[in-house]
Protein backbone atom coordinates (compact mmCIF):
# COMPACT_ATOMS: atom_id res chain seq x y z
CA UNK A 1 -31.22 8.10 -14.22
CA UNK A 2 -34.20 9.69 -12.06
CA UNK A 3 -36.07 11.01 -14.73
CA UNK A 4 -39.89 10.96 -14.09
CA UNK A 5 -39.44 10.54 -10.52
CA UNK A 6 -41.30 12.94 -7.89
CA UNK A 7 -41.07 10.75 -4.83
CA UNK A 8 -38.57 10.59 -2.41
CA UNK A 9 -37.30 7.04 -1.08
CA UNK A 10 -36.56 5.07 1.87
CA UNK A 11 -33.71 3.03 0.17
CA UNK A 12 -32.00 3.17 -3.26
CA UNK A 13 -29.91 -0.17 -3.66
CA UNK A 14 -27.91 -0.70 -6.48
CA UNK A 15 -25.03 -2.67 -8.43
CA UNK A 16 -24.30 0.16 -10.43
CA UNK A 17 -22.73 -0.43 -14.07
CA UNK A 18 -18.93 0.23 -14.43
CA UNK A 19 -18.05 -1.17 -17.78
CA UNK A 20 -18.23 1.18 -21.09
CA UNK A 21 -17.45 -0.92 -23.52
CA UNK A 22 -14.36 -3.06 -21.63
CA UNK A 23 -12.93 -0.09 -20.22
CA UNK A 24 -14.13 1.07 -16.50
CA UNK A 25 -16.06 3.69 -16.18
CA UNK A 26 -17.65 5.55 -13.05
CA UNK A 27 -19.66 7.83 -15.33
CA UNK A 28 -23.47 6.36 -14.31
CA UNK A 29 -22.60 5.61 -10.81
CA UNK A 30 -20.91 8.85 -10.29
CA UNK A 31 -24.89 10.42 -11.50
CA UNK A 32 -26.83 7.80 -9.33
CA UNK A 33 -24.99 8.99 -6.42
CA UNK A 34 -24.25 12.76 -6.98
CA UNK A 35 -28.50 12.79 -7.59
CA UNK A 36 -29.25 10.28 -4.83
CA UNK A 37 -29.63 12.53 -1.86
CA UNK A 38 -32.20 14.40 -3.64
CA UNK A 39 -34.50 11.71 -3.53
CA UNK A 40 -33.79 10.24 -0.50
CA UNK A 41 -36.07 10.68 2.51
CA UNK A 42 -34.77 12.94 5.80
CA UNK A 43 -33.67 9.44 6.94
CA UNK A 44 -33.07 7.74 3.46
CA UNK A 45 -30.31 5.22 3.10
CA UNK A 46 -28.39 4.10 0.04
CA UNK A 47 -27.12 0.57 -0.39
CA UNK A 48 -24.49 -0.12 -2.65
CA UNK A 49 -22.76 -3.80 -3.64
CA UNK A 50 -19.90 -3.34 -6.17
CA UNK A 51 -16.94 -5.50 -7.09
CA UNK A 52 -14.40 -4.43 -4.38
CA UNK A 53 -11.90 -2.90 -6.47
CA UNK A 54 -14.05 -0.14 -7.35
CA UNK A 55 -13.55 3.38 -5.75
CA UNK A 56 -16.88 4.03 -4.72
CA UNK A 57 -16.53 5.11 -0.79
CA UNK A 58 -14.67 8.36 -2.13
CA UNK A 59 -17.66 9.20 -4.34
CA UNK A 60 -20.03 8.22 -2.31
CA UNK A 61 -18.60 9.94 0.87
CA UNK A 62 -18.37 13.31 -1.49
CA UNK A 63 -22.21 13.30 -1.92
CA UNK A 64 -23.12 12.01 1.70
CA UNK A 65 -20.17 13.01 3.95
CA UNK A 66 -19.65 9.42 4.77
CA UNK A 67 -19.61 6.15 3.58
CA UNK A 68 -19.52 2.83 5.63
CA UNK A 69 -17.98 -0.51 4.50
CA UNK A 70 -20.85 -2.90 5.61
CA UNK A 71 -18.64 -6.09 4.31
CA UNK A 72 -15.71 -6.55 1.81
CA UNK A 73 -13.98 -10.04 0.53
CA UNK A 74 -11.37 -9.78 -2.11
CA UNK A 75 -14.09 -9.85 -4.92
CA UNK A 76 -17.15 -8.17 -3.96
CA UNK A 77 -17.91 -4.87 -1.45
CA UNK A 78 -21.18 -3.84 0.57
CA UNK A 79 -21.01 0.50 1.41
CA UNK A 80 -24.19 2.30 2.96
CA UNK A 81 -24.63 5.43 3.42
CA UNK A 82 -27.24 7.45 5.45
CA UNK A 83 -28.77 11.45 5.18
């Protein structure tokens, strides 16, 4: 997911996949976020919109310790997380 990548970032924002095939499936999110504090910034941020139904403050609060629900309606979710 971060191959070929030596610079660090301000942001990473994503809608990451969750579908393998038409079964979910936190597989590629679960290695955009597990990697995404290594190339972050000292005071990088990652931005993350996902249908709401997803589990993703868990995983993301393993890798960064927190995660904060920016806004949530019964179909779609905003989380952010800071280093």
């Amino acid at each position: 997911m971060y191959s070929d990548i030596s610079n660090d970032f301000d942001f990473i924002v994503s809608n990451p996949p969750f579908h393998a095939g038409l079964d979910t499936s936190y597989s590629a999110t679960e290695t955009l976020l597990s990697d995404a504090p290594k190339h972050l910034n000292k005071q990088g941020q990652l931005w993350i919109v996902a249908n709401s139904f997803l589990k993703y403050p868990p995983i993301i609060e393993q890798q960064f310790g927190h995660c904060e629900t920016v806004a949530k309606n019964r179909k779609f979710a905003i989380y952010h997380a800071a280093k």
